[in-house]
Structures are given as structure tokens and as C-alpha cells.
N, C-alpha and C. Protein backbone atom coordinates (compact mmCIF):
# COMPACT_ATOMS: atom_id res chain seq x y z
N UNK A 1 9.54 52.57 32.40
CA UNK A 1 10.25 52.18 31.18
C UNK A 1 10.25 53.38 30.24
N UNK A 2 11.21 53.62 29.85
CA UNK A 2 11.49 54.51 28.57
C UNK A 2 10.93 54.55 27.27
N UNK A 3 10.13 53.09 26.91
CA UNK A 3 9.63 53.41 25.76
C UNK A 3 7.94 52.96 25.91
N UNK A 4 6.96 53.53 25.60
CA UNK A 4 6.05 53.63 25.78
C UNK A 4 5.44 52.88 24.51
N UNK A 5 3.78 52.24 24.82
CA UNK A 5 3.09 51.36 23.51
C UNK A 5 2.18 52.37 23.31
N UNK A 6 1.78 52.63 22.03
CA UNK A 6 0.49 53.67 21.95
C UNK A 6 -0.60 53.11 21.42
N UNK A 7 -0.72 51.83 21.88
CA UNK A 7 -1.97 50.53 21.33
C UNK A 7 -3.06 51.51 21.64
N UNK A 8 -3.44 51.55 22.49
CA UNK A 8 -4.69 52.33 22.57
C UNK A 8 -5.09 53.59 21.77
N UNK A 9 -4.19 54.58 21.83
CA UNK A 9 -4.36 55.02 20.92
C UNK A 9 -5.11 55.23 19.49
N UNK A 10 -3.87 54.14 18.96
CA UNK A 10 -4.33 53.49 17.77
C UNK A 10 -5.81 52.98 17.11
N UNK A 11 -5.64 52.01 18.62
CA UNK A 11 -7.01 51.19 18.24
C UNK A 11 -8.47 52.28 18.37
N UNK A 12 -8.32 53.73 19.27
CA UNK A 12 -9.51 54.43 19.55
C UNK A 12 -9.61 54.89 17.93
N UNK A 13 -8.84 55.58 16.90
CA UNK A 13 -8.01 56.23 16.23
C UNK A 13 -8.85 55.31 14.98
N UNK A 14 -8.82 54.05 15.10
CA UNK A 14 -9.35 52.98 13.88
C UNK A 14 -10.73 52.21 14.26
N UNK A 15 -11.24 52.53 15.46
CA UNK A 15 -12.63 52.20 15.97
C UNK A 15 -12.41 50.83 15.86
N UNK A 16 -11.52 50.06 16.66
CA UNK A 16 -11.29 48.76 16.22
C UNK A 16 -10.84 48.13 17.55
N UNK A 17 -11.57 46.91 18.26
CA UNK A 17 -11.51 46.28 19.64
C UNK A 17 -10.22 45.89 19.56
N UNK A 18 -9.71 45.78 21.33
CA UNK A 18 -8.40 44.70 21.05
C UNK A 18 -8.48 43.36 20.83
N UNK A 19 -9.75 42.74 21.29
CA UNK A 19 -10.12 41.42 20.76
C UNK A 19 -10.25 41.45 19.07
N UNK A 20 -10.94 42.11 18.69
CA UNK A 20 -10.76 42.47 16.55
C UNK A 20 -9.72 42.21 16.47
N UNK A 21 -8.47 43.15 16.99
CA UNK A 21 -7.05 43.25 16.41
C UNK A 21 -6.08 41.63 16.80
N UNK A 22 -6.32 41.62 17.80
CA UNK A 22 -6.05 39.86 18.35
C UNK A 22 -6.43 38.85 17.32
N UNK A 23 -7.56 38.62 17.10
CA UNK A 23 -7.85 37.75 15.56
C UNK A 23 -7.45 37.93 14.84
N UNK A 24 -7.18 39.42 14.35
CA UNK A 24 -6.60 39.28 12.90
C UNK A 24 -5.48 39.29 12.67
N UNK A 25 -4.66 39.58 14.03
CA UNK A 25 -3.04 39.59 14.35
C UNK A 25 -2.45 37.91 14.33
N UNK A 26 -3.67 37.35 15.13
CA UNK A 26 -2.91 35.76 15.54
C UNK A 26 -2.40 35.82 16.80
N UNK A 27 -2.78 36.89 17.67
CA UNK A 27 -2.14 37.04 19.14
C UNK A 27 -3.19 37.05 20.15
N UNK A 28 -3.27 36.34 21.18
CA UNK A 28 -3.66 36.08 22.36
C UNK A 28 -4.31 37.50 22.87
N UNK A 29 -5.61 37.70 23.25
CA UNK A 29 -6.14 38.64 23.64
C UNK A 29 -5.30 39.15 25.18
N UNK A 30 -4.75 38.40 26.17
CA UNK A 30 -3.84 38.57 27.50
C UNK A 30 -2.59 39.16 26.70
N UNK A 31 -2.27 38.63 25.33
CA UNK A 31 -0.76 39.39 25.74
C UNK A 31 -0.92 40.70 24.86
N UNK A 32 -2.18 40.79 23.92
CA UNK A 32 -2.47 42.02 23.84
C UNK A 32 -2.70 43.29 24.55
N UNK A 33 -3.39 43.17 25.68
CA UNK A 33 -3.73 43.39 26.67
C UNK A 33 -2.02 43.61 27.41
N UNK A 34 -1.81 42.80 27.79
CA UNK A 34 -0.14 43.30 28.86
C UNK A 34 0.86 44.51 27.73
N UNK A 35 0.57 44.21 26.43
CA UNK A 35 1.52 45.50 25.54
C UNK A 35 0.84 46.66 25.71
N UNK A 36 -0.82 46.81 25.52
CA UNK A 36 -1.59 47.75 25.51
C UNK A 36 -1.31 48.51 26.94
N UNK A 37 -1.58 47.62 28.01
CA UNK A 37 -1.24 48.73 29.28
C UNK A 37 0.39 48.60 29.89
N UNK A 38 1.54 48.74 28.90
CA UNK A 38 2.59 48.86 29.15
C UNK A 38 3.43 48.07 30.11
N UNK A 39 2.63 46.89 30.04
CA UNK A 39 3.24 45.75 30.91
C UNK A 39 4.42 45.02 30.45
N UNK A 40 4.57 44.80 29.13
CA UNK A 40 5.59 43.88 28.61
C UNK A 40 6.91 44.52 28.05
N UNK A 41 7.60 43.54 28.55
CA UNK A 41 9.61 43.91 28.22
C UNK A 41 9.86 43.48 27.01
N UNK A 42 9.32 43.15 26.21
CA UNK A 42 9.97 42.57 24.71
C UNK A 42 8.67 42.81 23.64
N UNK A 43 9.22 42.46 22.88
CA UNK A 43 7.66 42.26 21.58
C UNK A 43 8.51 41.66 20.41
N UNK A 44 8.34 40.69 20.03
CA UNK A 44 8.97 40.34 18.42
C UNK A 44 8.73 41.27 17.38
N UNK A 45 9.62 40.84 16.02
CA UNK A 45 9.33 42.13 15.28
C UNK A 45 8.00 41.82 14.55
N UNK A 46 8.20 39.81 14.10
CA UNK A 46 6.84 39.32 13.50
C UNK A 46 5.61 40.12 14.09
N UNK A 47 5.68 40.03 15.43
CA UNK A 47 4.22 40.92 16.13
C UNK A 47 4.12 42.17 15.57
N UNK A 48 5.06 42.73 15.77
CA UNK A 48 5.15 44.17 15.55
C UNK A 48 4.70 44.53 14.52
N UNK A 49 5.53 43.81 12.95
CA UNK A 49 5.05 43.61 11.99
C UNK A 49 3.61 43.25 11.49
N UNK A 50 3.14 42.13 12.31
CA UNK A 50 1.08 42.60 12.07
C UNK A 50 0.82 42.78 12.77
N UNK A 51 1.04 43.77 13.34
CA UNK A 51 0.19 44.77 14.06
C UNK A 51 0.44 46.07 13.09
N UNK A 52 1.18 46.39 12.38
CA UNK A 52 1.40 47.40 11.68
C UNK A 52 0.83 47.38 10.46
N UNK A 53 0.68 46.23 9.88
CA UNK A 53 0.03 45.64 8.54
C UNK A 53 -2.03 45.37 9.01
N UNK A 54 -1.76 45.54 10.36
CA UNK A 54 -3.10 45.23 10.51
C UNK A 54 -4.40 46.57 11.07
N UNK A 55 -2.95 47.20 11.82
CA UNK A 55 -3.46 48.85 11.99
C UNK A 55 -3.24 49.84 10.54
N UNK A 56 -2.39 49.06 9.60
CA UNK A 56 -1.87 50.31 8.53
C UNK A 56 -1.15 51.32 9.28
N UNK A 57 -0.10 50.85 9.89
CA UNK A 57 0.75 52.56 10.80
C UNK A 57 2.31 51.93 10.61
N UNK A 58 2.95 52.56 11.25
CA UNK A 58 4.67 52.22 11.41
C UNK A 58 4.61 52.11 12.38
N UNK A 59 5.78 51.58 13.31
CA UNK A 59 6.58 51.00 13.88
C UNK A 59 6.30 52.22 14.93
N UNK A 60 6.75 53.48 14.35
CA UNK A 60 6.84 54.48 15.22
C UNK A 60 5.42 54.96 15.77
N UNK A 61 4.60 54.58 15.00
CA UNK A 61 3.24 55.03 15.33
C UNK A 61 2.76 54.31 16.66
N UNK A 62 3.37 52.89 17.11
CA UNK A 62 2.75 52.43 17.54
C UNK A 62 4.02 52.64 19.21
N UNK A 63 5.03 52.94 18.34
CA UNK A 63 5.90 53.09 20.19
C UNK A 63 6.39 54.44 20.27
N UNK A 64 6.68 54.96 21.55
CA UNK A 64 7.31 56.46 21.80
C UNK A 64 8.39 55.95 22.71
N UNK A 65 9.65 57.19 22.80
CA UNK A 65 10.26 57.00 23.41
C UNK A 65 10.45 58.14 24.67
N UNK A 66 10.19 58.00 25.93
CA UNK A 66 10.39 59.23 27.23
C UNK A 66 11.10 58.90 27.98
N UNK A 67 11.65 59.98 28.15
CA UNK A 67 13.24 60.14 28.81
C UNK A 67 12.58 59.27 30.47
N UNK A 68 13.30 58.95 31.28
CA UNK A 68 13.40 58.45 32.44
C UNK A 68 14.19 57.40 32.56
N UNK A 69 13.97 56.82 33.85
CA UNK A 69 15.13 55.94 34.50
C UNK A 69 15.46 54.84 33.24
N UNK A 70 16.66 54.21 33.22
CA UNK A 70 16.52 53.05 32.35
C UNK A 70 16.41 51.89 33.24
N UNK A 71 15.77 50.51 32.72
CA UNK A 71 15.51 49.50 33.67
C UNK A 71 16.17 48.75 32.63
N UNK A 72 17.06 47.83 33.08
CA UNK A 72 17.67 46.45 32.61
C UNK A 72 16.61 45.14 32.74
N UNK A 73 16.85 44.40 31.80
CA UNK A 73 15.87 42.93 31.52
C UNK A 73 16.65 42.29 32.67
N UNK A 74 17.51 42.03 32.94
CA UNK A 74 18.12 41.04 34.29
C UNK A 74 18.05 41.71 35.48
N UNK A 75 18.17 40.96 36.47
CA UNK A 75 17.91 41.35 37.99
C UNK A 75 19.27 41.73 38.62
N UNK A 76 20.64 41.29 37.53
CA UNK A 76 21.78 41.36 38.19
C UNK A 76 22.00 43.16 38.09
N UNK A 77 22.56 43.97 39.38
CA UNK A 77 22.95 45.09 38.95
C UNK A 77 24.04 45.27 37.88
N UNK A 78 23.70 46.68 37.66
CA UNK A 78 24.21 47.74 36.79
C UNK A 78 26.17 47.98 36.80
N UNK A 79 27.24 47.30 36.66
CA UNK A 79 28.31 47.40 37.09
C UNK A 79 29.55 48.42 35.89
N UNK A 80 29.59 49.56 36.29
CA UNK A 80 30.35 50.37 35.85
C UNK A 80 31.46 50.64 36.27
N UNK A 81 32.42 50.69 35.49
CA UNK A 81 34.02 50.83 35.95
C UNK A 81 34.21 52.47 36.01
């Protein structure tokens, strides 16, 4: 995937567990966990939003973007005229 999570990062960065950040976010320690090791295709912005209010960072702090393949959310192929 092209855009990368820099949860870890972060959290080494603020000496702060992903279970800590899970409580104070309101989010499930598993789906913390699937963003942290770059498992998940979506994220709401509400999330996004405390997690940013809860790390103190931006938006950008917490995602990167690297060039490579692009992957589509559906299974149907890619159809170009």
C-alpha cells in the first residue's frame, strides 16, 4: 500500500503503550494494533482525529505517503479504456 501508518513511531516518540492510547482514544486495542502494523484499508477521520488530539501531532505526522503499486478496495479489476 502506498500510504504508510507511523503509529509506532509516534507512540516510541511519547513513551506511551498502544493499550494507554486505546483507552484514551475509545478504540479497541485489535484494531489499534491492525493500523499500527499496516494492516488496515480505511480509518475514519473521528479516529484519526483522537488519535491526533491524543498524541498532540497532525494528520501528517501520523501517515506517509511511498510511491509503489496502487491496490484498489474492490476485488473487481482495474478497467481502462
Amino acid at each position: 500500500m502506498a500510504i504508510r501508518v507511523q503509529l509506532d513511531r509516534i507512540l516510541l516518540e511519547r513513551r506511551m503503550s498502544l493499550t494507554e492510547l486505546a483507552d484514551r482514544v475509545g478504540v479497541t486495542l485489535a484494531n489499534l494494533s491492525i493500523l499500527k502494523t499496516g494492516k488496515a484499508r480505511a480509518i475514519r477521520f473521528s479516529t484519526l482525529d483522537a488519535l491526533c488530539r491524543e498524541l498532540n501531532c497532525q494528520p501528517g505526522d501520523l501517515l506517509a505517503h511511498e510511491p509503489g503499486p496502487v491496490e484498489f478496495a474492490s476485488d473487481e479489476p482495474d478497467t481502462e479504456a
